[in-house]
N, C-alpha and C. Protein backbone atom coordinates (compact mmCIF):
# COMPACT_ATOMS: atom_id res chain seq x y z
N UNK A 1 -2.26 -15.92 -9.46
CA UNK A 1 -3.09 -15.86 -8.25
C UNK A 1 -4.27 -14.91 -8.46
N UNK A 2 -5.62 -15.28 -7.72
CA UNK A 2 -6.71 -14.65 -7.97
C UNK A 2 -6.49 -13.25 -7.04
N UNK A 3 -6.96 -12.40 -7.36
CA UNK A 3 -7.67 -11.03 -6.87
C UNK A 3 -8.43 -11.71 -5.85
N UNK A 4 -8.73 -10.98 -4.25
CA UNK A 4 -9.18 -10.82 -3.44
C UNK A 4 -10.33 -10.02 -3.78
N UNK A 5 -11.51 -10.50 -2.78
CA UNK A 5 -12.58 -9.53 -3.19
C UNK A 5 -12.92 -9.46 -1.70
N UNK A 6 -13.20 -8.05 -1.32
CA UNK A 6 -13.51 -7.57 -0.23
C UNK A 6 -14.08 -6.33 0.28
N UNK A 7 -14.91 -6.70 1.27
CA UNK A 7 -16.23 -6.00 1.57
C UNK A 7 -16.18 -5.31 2.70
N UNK A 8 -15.91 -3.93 2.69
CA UNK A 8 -16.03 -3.27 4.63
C UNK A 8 -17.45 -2.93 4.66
N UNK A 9 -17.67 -3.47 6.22
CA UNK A 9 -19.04 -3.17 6.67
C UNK A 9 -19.26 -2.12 7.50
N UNK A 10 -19.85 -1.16 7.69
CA UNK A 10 -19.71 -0.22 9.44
C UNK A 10 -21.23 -0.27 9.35
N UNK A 11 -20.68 -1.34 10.52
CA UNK A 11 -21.59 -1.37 11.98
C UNK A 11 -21.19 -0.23 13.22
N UNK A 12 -20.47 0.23 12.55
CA UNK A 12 -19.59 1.33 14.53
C UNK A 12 -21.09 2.09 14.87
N UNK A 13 -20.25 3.15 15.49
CA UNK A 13 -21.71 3.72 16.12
C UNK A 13 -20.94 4.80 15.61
N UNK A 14 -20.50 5.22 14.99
CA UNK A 14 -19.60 6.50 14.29
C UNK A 14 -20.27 7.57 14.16
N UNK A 15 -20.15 9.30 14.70
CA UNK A 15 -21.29 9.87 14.19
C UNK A 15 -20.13 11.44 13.60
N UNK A 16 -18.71 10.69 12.98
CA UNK A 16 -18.16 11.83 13.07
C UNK A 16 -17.90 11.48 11.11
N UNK A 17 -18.44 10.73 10.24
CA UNK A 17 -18.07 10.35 9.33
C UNK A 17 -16.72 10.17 8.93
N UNK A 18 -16.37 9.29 9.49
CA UNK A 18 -14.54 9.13 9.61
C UNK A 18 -14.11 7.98 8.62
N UNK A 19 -12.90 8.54 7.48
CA UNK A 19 -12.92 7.73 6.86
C UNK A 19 -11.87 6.11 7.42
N UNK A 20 -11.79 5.49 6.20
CA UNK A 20 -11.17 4.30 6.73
C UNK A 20 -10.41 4.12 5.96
N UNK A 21 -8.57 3.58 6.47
CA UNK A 21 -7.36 3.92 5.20
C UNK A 21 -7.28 2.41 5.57
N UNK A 22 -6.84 1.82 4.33
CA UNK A 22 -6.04 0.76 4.25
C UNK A 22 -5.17 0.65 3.47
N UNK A 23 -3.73 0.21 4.33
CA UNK A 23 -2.69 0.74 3.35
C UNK A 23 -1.84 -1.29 3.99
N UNK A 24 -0.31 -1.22 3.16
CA UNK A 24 0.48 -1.96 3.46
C UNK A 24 1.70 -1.64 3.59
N UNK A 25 2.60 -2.48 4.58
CA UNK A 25 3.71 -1.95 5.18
C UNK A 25 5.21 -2.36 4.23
N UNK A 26 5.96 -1.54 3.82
CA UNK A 26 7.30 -2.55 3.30
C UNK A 26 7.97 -2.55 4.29
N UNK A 27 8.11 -3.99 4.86
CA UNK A 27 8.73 -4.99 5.74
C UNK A 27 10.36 -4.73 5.48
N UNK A 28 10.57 -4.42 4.73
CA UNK A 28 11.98 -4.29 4.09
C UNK A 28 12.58 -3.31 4.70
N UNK A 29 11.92 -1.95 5.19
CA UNK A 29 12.85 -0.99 5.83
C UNK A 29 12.24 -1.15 6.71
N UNK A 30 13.05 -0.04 7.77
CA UNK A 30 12.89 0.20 9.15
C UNK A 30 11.68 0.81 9.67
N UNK A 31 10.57 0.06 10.75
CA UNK A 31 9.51 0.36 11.30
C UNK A 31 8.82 1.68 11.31
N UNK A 32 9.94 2.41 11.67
CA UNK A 32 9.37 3.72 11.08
C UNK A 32 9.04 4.74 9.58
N UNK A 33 9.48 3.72 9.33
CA UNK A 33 9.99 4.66 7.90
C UNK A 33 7.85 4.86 7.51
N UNK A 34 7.54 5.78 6.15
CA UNK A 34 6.58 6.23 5.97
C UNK A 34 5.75 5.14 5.18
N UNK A 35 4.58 5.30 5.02
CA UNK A 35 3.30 4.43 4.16
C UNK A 35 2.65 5.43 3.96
N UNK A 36 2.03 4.39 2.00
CA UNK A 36 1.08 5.31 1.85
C UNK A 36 -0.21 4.73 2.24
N UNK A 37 -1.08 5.96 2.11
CA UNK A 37 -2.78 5.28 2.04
C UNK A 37 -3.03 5.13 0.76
N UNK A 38 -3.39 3.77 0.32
CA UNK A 38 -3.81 3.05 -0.39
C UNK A 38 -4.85 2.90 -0.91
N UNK A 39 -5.67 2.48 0.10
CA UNK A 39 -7.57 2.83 0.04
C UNK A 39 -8.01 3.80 0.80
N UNK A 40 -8.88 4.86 0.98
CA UNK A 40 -9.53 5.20 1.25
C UNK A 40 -10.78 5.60 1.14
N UNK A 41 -11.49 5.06 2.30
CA UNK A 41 -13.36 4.69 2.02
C UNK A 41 -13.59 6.09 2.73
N UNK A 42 -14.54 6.70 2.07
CA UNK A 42 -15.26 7.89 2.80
C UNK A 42 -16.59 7.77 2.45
N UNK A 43 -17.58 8.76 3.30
CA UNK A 43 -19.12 8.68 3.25
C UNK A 43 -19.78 7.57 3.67
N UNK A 44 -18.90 6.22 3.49
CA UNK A 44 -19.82 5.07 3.78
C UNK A 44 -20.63 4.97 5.23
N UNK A 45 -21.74 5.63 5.65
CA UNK A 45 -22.19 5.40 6.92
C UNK A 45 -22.84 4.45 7.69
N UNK A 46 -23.19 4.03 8.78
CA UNK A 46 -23.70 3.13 9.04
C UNK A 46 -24.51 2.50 8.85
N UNK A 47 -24.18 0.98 8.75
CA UNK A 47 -25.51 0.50 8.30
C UNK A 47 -25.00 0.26 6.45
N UNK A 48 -24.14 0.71 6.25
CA UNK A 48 -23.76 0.95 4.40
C UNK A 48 -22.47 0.00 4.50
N UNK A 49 -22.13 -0.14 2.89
CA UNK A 49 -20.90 -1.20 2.85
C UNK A 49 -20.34 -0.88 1.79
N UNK A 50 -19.17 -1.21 1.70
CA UNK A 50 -18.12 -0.62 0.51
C UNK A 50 -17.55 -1.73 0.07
N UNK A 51 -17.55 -2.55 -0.84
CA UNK A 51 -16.85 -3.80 -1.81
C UNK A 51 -15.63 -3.16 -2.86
N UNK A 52 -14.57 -3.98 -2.28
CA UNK A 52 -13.41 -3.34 -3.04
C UNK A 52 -12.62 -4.57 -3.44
N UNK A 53 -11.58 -4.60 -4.64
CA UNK A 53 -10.64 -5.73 -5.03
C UNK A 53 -9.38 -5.32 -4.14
N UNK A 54 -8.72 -6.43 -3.84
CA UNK A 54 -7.27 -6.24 -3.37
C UNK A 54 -6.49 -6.95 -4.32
N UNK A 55 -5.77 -6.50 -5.42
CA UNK A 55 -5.25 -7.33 -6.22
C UNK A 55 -3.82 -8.18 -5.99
N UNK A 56 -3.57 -9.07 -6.39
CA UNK A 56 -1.89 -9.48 -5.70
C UNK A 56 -1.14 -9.18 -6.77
N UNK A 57 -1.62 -8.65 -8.05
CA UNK A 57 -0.28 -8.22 -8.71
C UNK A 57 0.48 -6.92 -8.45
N UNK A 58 0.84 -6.58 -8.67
CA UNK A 58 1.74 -5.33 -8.66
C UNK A 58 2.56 -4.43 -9.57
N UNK A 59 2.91 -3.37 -9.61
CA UNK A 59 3.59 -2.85 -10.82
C UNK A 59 4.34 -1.55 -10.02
N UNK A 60 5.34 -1.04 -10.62
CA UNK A 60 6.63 -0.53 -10.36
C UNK A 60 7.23 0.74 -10.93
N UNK A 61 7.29 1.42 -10.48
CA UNK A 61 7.63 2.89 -11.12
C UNK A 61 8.83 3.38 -10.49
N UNK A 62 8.90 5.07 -11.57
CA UNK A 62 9.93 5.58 -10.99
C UNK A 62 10.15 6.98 -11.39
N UNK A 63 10.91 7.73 -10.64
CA UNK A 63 11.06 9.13 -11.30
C UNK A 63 12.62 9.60 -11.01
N UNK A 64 12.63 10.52 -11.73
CA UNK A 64 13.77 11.28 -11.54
C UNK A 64 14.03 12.38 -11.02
N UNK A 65 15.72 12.68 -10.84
CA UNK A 65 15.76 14.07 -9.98
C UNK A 65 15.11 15.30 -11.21
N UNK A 66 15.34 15.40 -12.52
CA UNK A 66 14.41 16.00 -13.60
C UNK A 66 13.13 16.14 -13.25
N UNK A 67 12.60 15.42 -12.42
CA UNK A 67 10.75 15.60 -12.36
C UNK A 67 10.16 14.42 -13.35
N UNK A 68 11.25 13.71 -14.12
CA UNK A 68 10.33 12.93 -15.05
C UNK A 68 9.85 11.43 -14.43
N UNK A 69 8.61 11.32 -14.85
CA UNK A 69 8.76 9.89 -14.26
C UNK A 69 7.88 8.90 -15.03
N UNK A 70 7.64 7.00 -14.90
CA UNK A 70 7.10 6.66 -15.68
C UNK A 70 5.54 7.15 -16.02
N UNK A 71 5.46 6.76 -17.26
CA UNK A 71 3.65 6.86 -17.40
C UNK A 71 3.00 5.90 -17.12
N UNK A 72 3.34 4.59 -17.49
CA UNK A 72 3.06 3.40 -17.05
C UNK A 72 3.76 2.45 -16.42
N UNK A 73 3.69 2.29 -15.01
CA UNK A 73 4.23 1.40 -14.42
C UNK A 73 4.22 0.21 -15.22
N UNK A 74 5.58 -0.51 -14.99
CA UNK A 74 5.87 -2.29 -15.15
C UNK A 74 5.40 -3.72 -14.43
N UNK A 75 4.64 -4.42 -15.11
CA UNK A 75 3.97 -5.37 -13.94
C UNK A 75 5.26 -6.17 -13.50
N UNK A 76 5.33 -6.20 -12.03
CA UNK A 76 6.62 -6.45 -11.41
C UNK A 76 5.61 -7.56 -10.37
N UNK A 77 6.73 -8.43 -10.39
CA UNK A 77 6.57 -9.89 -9.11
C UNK A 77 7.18 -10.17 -7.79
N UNK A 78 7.46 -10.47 -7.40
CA UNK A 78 8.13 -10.83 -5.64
C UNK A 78 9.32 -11.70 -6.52
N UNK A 79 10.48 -11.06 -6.46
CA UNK A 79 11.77 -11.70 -6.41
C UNK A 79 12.55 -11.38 -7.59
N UNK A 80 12.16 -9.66 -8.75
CA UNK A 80 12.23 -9.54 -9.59
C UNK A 80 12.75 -8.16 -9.38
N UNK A 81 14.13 -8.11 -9.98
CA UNK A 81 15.13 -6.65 -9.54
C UNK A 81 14.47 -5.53 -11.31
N UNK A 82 14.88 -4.50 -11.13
CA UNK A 82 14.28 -3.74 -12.16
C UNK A 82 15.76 -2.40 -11.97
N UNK A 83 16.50 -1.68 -13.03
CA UNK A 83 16.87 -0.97 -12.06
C UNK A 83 16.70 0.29 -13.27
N UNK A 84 16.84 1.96 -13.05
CA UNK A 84 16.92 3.24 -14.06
C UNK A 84 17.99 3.40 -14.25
N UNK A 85 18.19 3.70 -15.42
CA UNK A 85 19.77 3.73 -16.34
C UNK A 85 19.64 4.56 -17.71
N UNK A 86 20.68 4.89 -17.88
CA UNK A 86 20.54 6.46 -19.00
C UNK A 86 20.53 6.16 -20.39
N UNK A 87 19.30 4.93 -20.91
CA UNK A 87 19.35 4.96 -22.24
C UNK A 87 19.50 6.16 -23.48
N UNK A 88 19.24 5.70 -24.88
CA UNK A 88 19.93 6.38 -25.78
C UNK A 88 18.71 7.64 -25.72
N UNK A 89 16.97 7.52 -25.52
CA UNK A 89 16.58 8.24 -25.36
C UNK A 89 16.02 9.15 -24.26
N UNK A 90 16.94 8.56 -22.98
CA UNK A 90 16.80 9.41 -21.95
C UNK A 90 16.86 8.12 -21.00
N UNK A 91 16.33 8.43 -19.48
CA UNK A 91 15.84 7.69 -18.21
C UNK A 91 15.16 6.94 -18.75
N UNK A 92 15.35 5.14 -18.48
CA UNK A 92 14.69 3.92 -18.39
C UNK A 92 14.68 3.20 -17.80
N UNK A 93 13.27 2.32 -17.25
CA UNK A 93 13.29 1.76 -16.67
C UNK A 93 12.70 0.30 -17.02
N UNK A 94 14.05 -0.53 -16.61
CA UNK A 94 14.31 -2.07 -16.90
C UNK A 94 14.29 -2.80 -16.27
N UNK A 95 13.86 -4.34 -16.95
CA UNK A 95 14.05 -5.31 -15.98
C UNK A 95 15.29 -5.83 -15.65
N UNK A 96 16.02 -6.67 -14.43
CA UNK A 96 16.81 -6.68 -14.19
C UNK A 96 17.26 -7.53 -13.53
N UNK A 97 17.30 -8.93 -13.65
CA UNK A 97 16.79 -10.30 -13.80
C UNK A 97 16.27 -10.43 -11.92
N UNK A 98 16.70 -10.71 -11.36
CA UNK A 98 16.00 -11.50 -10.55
C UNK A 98 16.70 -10.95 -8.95
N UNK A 99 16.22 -10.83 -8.35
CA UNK A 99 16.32 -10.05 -6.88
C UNK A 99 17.26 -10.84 -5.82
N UNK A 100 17.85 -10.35 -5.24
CA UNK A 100 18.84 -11.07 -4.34
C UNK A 100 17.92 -11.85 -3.39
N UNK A 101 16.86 -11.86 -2.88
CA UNK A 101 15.33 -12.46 -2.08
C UNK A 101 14.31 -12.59 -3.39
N UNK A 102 13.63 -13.82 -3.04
CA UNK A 102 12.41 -14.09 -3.90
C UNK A 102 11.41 -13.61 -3.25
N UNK A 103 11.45 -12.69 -1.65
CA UNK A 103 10.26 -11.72 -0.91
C UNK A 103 10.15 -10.27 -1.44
N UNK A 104 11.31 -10.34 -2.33
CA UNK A 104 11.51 -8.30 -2.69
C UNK A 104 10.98 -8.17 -4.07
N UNK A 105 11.03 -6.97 -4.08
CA UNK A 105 11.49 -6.00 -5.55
C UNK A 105 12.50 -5.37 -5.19
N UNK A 106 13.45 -5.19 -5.74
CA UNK A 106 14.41 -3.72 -5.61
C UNK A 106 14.66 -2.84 -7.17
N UNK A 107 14.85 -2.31 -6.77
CA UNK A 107 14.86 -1.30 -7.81
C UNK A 107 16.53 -0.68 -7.97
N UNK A 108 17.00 -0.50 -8.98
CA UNK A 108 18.61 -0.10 -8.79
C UNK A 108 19.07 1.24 -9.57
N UNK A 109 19.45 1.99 -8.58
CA UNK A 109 19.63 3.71 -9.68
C UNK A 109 20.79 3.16 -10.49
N UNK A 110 21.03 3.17 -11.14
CA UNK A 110 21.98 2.87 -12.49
C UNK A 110 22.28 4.13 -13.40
N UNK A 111 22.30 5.25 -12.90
CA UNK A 111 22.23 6.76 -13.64
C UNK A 111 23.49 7.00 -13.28
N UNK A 112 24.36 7.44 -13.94
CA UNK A 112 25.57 7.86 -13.77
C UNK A 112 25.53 9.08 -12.45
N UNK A 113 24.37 9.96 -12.40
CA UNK A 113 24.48 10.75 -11.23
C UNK A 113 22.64 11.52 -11.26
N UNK A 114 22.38 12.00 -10.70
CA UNK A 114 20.75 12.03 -9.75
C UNK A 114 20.18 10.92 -8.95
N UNK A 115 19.42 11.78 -7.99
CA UNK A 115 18.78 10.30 -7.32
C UNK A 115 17.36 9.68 -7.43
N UNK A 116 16.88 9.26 -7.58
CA UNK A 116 15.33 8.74 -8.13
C UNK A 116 14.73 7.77 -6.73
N UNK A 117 13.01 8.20 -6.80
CA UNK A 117 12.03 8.05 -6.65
C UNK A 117 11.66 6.67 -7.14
N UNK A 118 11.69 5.27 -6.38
CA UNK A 118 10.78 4.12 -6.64
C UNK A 118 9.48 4.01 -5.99
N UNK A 119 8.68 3.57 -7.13
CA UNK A 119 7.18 3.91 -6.36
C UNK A 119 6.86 2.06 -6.90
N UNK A 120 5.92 1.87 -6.04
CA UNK A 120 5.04 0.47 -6.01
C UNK A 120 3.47 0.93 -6.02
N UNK A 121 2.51 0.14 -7.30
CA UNK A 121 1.25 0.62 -7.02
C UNK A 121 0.27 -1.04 -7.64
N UNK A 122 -0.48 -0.87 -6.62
CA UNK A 122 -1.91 -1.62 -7.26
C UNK A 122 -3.18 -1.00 -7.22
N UNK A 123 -3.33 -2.21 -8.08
CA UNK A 123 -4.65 -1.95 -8.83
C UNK A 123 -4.34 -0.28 -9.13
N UNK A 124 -3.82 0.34 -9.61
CA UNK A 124 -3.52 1.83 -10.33
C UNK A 124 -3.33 2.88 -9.44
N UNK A 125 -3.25 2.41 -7.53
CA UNK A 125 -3.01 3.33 -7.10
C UNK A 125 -1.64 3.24 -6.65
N UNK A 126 -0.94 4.26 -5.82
CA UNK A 126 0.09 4.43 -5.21
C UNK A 126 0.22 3.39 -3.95
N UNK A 127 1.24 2.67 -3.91
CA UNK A 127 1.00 1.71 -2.72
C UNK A 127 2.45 1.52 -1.22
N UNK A 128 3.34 2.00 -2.07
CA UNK A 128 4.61 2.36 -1.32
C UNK A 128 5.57 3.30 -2.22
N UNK A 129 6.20 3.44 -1.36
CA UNK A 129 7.45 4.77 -2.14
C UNK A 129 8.78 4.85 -1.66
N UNK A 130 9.68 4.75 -2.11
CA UNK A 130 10.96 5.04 -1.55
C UNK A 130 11.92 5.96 -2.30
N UNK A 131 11.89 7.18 -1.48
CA UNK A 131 12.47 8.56 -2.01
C UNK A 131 14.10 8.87 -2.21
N UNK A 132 14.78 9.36 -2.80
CA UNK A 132 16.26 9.37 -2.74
C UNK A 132 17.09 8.75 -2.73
N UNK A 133 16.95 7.80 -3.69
CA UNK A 133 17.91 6.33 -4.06
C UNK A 133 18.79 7.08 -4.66
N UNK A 134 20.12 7.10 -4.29
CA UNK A 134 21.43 7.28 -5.18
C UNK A 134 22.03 6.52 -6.19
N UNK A 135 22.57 6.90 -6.84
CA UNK A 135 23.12 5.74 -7.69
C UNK A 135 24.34 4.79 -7.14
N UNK A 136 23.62 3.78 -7.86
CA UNK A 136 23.74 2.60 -6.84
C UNK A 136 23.89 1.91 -6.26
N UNK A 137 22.27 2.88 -5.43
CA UNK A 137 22.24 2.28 -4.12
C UNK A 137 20.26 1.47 -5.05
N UNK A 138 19.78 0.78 -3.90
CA UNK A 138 18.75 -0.05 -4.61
C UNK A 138 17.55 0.50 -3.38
N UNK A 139 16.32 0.49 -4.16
CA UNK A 139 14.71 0.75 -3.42
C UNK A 139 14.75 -0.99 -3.43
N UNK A 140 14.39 -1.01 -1.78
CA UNK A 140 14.14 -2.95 -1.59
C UNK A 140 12.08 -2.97 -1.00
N UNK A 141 11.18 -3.23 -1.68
CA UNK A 141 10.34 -3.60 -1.68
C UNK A 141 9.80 -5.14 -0.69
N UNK A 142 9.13 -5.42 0.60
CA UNK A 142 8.64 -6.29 0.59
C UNK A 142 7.26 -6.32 1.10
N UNK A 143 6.47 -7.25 0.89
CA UNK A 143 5.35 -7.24 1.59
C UNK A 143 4.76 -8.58 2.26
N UNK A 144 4.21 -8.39 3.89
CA UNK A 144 3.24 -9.45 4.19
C UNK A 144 2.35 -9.47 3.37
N UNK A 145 1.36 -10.70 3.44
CA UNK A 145 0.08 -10.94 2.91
C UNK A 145 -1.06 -10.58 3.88
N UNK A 146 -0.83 -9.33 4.01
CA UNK A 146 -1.44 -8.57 5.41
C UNK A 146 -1.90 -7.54 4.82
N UNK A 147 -2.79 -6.61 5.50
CA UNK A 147 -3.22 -5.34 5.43
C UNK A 147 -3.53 -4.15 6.57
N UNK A 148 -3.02 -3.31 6.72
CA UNK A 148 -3.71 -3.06 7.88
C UNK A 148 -4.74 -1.53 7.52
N UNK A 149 -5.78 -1.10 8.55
CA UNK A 149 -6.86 -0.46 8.36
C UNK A 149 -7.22 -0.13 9.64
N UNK A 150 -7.54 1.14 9.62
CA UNK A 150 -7.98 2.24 10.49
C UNK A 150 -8.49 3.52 10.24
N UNK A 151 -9.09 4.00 11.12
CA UNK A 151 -9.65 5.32 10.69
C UNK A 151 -8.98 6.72 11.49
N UNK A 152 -9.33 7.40 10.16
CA UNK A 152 -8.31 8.73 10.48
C UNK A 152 -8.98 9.94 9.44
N UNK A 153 -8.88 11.33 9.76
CA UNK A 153 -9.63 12.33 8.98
C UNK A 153 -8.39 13.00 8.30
N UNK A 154 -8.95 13.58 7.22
CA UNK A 154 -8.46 14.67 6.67
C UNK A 154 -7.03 13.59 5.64
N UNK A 155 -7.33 12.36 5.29
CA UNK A 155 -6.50 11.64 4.86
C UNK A 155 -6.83 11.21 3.44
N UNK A 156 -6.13 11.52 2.13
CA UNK A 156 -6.73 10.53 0.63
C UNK A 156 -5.73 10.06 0.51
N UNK A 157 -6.21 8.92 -0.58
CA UNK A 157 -5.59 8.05 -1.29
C UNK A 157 -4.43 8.71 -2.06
N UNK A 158 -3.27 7.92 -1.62
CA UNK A 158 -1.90 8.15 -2.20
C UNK A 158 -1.46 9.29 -0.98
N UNK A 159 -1.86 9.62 0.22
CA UNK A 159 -1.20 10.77 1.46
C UNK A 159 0.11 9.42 2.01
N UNK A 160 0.85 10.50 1.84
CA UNK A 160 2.17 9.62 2.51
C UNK A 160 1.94 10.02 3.79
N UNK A 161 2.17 8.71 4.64
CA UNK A 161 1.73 8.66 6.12
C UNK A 161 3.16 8.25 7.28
N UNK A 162 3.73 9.48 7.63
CA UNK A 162 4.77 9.22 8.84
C UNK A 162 4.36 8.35 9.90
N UNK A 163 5.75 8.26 10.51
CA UNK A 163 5.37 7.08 11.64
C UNK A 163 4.23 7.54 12.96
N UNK A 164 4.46 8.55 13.37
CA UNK A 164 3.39 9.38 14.05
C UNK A 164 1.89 9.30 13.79
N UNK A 165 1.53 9.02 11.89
CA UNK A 165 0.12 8.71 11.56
C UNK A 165 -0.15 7.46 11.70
N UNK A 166 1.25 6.56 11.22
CA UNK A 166 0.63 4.84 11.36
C UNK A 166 0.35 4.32 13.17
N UNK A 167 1.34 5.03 13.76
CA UNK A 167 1.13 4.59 15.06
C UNK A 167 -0.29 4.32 15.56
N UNK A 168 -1.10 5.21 15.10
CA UNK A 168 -2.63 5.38 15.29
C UNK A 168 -3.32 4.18 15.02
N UNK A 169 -3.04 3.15 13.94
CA UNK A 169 -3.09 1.57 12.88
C UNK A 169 -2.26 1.02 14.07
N UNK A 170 -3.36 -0.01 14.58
CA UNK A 170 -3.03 -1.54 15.06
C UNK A 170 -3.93 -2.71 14.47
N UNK A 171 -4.73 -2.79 13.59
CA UNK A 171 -5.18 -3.34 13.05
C UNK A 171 -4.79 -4.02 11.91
N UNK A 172 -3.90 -5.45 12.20
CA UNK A 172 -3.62 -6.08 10.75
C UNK A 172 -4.31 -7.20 10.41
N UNK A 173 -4.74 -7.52 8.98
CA UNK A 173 -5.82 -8.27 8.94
C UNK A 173 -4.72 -9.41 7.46
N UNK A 174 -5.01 -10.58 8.26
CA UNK A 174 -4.16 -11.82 7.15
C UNK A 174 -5.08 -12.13 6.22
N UNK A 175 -4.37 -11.90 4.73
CA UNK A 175 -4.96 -12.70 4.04
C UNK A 175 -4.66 -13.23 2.60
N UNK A 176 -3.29 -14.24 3.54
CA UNK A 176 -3.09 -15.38 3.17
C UNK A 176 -4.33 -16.59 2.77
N UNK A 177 -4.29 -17.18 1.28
CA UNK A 177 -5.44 -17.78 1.27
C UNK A 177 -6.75 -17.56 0.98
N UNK A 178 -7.18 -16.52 1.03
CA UNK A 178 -8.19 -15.87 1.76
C UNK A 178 -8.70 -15.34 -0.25
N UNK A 179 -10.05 -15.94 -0.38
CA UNK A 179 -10.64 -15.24 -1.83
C UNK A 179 -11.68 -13.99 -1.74
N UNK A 180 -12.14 -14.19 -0.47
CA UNK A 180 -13.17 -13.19 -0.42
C UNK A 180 -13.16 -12.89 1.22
N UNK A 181 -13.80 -11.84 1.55
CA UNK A 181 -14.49 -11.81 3.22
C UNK A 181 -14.91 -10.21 3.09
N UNK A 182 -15.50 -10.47 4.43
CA UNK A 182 -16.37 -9.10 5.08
C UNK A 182 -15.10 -7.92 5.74
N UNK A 183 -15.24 -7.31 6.06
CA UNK A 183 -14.29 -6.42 6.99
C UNK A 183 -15.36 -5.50 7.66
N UNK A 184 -15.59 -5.62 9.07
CA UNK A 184 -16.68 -5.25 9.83
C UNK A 184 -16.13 -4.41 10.50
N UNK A 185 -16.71 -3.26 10.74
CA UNK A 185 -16.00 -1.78 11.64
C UNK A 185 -17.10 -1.64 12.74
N UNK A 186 -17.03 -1.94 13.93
CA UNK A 186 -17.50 -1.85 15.12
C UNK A 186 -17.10 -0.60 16.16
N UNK A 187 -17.66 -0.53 16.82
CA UNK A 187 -17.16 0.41 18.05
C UNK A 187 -17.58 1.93 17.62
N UNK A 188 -17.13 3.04 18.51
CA UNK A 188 -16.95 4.40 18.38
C UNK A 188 -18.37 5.20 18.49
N UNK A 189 -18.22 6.14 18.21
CA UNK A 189 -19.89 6.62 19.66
C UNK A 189 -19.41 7.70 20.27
N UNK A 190 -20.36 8.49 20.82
CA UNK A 190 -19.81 9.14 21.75
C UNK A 190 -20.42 9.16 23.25
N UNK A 191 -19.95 9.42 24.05
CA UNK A 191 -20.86 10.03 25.83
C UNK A 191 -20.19 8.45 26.35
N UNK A 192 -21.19 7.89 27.44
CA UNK A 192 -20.44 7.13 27.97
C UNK A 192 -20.15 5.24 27.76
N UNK A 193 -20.71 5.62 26.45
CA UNK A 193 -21.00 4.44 25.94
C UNK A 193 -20.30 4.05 24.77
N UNK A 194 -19.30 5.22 24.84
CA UNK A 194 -18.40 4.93 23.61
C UNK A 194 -17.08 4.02 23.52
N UNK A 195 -16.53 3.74 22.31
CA UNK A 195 -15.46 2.42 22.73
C UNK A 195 -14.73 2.68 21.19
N UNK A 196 -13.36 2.28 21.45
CA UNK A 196 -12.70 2.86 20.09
C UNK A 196 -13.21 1.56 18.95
N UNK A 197 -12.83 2.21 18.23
CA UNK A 197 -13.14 1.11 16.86
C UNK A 197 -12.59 -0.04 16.27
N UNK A 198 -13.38 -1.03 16.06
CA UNK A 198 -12.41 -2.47 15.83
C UNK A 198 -12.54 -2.88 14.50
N UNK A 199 -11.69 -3.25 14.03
CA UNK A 199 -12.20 -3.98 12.55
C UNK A 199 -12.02 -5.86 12.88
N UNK A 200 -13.06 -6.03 12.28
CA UNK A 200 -12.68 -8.15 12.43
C UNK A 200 -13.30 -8.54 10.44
N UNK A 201 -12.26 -9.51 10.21
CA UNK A 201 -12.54 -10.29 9.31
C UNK A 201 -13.84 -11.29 9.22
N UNK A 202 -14.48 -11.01 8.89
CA UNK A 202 -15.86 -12.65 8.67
C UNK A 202 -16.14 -12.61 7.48
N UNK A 203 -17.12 -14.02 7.86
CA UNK A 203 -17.63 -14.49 6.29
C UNK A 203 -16.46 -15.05 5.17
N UNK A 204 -15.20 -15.47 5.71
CA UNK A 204 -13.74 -15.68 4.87
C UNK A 204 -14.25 -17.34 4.04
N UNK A 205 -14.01 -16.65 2.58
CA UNK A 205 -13.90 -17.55 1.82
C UNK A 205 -12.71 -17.96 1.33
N UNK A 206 -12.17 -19.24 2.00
CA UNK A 206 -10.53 -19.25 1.40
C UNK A 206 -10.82 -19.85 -0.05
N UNK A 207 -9.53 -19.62 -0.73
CA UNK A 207 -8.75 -20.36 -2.41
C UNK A 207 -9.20 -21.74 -1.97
């Protein structure tokens, strides 16, 4: 599957330079549980535009209760188990044929005893995380073909975000299908003419 190519626009009336996170949710645990920020656009001001890839592959990491963890994530797929286990030269991480769902990744502590850190990242950044897997027990990975995006300060790329920060994110944008489009940031201002901020999809070039 092709890479997404995509473009945020701000049009808002923004005068507080606020950046814009776009992150994705794993569907797999419970609503609250944490996300990371993924993208984050800063400086772009009005009137300016930021072109970014959304890639659909993915890759898979992990660490240990040691502090060690991979150097290079594994390119990992939707329906493909992986789990850490105490090879001859230490903590490894393997493939592990095929996932109980063709919607997941899981990941399986296989260490006779510590608990490990599964991380999910694209395009080279941090994209989800699931902390304190016991042995085993399994990190279950899923994702819509969604994104969601909002603005928030004092936030970078790879900030793990509690349920208290996502609550702030109602903005999910589909894109299923979808090869290219705009992402337009409207609204925000201040005095009496101000209005919170919207993001809308245009210009969608589907596959």
């Amino acid at each position: 599957m092709n890479d997404i190519q995509l473009t945020f626009i701000n049009e808002s009336n923004d005068r507080n330079n606020s950046s814009v996170v776009v992150f994705q949710r794993n569907v797999a645990t419970n609503f609250d549980e944490i996300a990371v920020a993924w993208k984050v656009i800063k400086n772009c001001g009005t009137g300016w535009q930021h072109p970014f890839t959304f890639p659909m592959e993915f890759q898979v990491g992990a660490r240990d209760a040691w502090g060690n963890s991979i150097i290079k994530p594994t390119s990992a797929r939707n329906g493909q188990a992986f789990k850490v286990w105490r090879g001859s030269s230490g903590d490894e991480l393997l493939s592990d044929g095929e996932a109980t769902s063709r919607k997941e990744v899981q990941v399986l502590n296989a260490l006779p005893n510590g608990s490990i850190d599964a991380t999910i990242y694209k395009d080279g950044k941090l994209l989800a995380l699931k902390t304190g897997i016991s042995p085993e027990q399994k990190a279950v990975f899923e994702f819509k073909p969604t994104i969601w995006i909002g603005v928030a300060s004092q936030i970078n790329e790879g900030t793990i975000m509690n349920s208290a920060i996502i609550s702030n994110f109602n903005t999910e944008l589909g894109l299923l299908g979808v090869a290219s489009a705009d992402i337009v940031m409207r609204g925000g201002g201040t005095g009496p003419g101000a209005s919170a901020f919207t993001f809308s999809m245009e210009n969608i070039c589907y596959v």
